[in-house]
N, C-alpha and C. Protein backbone atom coordinates (compact mmCIF):
# COMPACT_ATOMS: atom_id res chain seq x y z
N UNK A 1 19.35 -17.05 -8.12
CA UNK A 1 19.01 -15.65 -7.96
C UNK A 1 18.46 -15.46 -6.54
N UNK A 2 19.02 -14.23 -5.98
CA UNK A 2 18.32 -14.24 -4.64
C UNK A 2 17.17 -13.60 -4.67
N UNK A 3 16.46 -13.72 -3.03
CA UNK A 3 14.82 -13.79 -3.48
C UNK A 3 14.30 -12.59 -3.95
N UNK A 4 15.43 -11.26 -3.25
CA UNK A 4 14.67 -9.63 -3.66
C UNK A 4 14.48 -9.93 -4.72
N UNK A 5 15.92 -10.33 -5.85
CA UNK A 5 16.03 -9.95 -7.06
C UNK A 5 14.84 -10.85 -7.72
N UNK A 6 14.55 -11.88 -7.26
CA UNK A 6 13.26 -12.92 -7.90
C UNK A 6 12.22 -11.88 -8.17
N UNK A 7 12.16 -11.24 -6.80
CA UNK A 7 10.49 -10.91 -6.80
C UNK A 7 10.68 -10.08 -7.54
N UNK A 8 11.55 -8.81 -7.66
CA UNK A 8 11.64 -7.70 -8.75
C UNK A 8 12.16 -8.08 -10.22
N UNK A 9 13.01 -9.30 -9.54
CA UNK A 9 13.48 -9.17 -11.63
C UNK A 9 12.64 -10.62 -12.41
N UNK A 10 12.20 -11.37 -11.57
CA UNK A 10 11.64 -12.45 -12.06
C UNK A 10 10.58 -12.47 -12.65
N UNK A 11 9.96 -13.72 -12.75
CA UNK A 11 8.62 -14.23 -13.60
C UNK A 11 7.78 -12.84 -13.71
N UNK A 12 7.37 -12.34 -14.13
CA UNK A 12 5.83 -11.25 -14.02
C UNK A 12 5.04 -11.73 -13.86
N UNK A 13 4.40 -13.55 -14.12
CA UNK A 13 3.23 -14.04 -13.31
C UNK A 13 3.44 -14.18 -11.88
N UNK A 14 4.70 -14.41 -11.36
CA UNK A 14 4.59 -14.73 -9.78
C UNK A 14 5.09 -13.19 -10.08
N UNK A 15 5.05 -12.02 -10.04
CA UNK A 15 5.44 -11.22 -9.27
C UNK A 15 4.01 -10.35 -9.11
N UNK A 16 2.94 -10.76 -10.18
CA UNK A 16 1.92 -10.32 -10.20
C UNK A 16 0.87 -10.88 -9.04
N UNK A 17 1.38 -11.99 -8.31
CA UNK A 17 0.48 -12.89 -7.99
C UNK A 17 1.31 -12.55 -6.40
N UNK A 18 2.24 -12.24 -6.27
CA UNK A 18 2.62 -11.94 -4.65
C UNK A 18 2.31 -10.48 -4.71
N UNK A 19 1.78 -10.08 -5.66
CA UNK A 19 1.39 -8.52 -5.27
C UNK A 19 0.02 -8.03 -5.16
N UNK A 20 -0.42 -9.23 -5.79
CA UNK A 20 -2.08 -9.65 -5.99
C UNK A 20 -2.46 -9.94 -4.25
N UNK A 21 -1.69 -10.79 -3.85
CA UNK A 21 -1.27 -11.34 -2.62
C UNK A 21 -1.24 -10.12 -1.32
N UNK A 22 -0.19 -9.44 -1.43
CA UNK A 22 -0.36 -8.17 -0.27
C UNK A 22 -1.00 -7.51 -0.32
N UNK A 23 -1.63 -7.35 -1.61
CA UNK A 23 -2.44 -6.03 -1.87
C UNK A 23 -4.26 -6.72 -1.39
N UNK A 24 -4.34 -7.58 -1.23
CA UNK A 24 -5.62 -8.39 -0.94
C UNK A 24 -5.62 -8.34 0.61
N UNK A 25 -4.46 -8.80 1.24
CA UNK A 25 -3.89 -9.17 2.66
C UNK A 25 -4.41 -7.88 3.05
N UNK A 26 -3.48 -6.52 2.77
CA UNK A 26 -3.79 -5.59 3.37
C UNK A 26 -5.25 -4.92 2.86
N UNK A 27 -6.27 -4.83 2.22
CA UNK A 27 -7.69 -4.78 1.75
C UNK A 27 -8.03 -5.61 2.53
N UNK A 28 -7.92 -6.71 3.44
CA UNK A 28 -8.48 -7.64 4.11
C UNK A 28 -8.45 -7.11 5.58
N UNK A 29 -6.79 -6.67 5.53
CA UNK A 29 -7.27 -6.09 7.02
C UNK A 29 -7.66 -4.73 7.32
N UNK A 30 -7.69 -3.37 6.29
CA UNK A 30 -8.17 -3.01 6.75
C UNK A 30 -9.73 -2.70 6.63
N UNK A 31 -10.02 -4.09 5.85
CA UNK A 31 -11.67 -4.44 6.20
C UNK A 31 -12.25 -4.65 7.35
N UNK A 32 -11.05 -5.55 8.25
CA UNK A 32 -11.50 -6.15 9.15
C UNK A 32 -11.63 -4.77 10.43
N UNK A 33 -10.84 -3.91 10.37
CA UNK A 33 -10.50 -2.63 11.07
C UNK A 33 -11.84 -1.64 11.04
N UNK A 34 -12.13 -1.50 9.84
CA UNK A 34 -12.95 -1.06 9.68
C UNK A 34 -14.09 -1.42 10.44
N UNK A 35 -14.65 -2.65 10.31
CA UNK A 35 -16.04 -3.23 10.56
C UNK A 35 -15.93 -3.63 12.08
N UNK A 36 -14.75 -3.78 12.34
CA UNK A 36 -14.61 -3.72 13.95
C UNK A 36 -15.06 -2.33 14.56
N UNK A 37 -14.61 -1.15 14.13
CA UNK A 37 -14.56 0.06 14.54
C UNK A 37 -15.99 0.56 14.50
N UNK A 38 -16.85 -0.26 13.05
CA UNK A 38 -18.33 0.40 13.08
C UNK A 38 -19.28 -0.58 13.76
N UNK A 39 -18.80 -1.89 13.55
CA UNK A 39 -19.78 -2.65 14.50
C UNK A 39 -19.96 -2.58 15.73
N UNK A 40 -18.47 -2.72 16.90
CA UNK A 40 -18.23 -2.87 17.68
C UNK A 40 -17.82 -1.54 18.98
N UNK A 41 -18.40 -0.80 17.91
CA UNK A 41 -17.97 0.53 18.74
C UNK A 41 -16.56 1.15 19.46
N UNK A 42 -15.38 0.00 18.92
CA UNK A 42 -14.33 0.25 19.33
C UNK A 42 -13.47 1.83 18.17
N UNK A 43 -12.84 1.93 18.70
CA UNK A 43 -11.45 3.21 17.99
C UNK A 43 -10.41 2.56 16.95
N UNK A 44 -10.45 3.93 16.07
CA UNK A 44 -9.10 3.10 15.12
C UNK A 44 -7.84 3.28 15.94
N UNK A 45 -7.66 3.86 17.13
CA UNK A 45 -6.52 3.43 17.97
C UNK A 45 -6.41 1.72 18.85
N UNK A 46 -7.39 1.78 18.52
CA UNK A 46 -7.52 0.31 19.49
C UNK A 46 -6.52 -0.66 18.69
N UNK A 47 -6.90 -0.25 17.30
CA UNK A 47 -6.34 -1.57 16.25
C UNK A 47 -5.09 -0.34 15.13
N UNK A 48 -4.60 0.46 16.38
CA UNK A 48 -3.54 1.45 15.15
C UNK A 48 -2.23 -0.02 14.92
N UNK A 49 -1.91 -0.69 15.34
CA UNK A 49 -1.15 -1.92 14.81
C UNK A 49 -1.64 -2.59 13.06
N UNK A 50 -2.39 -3.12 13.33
CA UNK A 50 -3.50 -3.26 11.79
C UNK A 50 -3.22 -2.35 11.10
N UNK A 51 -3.57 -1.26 11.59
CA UNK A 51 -3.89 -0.10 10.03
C UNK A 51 -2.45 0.36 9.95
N UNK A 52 -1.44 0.01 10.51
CA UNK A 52 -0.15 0.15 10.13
C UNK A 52 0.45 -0.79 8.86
N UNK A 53 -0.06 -2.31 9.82
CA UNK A 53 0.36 -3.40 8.75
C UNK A 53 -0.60 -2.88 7.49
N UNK A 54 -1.73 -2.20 7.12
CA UNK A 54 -2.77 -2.48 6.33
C UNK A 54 -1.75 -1.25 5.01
N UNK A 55 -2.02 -0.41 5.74
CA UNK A 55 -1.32 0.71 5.17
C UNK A 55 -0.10 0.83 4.29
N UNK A 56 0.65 -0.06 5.00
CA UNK A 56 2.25 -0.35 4.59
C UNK A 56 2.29 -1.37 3.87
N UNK A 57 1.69 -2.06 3.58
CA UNK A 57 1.35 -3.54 2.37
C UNK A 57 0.89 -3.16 1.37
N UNK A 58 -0.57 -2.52 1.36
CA UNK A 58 -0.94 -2.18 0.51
C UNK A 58 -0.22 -1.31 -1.03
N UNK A 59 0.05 -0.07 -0.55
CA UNK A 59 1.33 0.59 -1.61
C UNK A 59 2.12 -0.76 -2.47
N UNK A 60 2.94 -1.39 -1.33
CA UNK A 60 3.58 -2.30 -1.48
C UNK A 60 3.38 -3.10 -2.79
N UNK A 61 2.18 -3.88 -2.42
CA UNK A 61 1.68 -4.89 -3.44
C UNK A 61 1.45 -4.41 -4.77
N UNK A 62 0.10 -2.58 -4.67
CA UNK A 62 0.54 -2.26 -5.91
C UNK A 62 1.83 -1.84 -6.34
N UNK A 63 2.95 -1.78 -6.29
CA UNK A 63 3.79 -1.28 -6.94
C UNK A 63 4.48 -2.35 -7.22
N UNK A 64 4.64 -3.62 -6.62
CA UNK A 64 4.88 -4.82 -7.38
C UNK A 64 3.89 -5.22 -8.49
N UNK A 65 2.90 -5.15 -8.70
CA UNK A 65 1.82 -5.54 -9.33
C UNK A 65 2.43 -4.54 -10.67
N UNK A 66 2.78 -3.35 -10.69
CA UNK A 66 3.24 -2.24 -11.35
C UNK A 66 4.57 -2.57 -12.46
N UNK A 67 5.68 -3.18 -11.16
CA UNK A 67 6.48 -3.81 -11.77
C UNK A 67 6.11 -4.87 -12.41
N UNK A 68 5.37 -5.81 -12.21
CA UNK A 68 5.14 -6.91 -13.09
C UNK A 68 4.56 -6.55 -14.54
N UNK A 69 3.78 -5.44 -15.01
CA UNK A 69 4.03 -5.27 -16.08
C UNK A 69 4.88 -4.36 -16.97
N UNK A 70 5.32 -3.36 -15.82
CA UNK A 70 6.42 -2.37 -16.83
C UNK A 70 7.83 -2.51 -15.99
N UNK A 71 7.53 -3.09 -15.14
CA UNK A 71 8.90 -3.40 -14.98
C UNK A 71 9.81 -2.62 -13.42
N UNK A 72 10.87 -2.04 -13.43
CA UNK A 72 11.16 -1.58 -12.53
C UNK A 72 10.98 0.01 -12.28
N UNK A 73 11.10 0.97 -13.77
CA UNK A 73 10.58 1.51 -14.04
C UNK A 73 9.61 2.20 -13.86
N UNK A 74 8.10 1.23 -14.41
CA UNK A 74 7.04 1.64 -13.76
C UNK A 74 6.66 1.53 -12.08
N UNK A 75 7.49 0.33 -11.52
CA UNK A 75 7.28 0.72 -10.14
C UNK A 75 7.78 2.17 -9.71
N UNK A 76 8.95 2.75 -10.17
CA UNK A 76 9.70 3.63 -9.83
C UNK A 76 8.90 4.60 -10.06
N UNK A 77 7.95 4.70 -10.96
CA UNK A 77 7.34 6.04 -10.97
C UNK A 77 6.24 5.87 -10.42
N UNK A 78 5.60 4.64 -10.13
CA UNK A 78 4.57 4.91 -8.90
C UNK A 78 4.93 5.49 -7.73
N UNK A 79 5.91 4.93 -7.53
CA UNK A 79 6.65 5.47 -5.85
C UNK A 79 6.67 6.80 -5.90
N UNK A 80 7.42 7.90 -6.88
CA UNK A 80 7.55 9.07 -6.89
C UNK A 80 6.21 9.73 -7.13
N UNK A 81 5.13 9.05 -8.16
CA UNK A 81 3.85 9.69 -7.99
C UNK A 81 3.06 9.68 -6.99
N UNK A 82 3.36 8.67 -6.15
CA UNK A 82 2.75 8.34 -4.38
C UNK A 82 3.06 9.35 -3.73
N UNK A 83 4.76 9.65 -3.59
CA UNK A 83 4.94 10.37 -2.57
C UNK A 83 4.70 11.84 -3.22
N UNK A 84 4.50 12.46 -4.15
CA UNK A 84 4.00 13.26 -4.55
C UNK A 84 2.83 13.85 -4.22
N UNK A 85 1.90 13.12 -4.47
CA UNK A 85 0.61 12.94 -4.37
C UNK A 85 0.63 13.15 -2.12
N UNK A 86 1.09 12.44 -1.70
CA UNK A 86 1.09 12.49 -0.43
C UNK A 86 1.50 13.52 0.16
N UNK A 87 2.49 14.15 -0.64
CA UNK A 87 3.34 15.57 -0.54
C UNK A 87 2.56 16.48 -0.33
N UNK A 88 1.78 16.94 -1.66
CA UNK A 88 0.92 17.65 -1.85
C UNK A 88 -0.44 17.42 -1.14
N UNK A 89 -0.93 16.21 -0.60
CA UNK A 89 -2.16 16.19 0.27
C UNK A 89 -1.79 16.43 2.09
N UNK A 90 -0.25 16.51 2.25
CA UNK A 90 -0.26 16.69 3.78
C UNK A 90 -0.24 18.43 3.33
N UNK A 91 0.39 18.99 2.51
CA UNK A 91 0.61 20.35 2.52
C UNK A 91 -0.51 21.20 2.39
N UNK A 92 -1.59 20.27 2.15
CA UNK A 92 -3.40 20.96 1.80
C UNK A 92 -3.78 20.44 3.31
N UNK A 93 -3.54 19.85 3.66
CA UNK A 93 -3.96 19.48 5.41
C UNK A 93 -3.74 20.67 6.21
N UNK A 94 -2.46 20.68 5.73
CA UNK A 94 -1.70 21.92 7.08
C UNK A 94 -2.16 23.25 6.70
N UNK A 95 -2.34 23.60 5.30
CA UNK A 95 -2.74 24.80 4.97
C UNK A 95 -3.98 24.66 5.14
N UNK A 96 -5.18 24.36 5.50
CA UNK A 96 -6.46 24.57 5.90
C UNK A 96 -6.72 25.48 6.94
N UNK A 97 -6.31 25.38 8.15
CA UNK A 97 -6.57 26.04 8.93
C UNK A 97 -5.68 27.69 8.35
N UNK A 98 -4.80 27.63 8.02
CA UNK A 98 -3.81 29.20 7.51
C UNK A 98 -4.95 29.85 6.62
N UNK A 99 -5.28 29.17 5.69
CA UNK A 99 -6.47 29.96 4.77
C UNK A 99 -7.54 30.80 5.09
């Protein structure tokens, strides 16, 4: 089996455990982003690389973590409730100032 199909159609303990995996990775870095930015007095532009990787893993891992117990399915409807959810919070951004 090739490896996409492993990680999505395979074991649910390893698919739980590489999602356990990114989803920690990216919580790690953007810990580290964070505490740089308040300790060190630096900008979250300094480290916008990081909070890219941090950002883009994270989702990631949960929605493998998602699939590992319902399957492909339940990843599928995280994704659509994400971008939903994101939908509706850029469209309350932009409408703030119109109000």
């Amino acid at each position: 089996m090739p490896v996409l199909d492993q990680l999505l159609l395979g074991d649910p303990s390893g698919r739980m455990g590489y999602g356990l995996g990114l989803f920690m990775l990216a919580s790690a870095v953007l810990v580290w982003v964070e505490w740089r930015v308040r300790r060190r007095g630096e900008t979250y532009l300094d480290h916008r690389e990081a909070l890219a990787l941090g950002a883009a893993f994270a989702p990631v891992g949960v929605a493998v973590m998602i699939s590992a117990l319902w399957g492909l399915l339940g990843a599928a409807v995280f994704v659509v409730v994400a971008m939903v959810a994101c939908g509706i919070g850029a469209v309350v951004m932009l409408m703030r100032g119109v109000i």
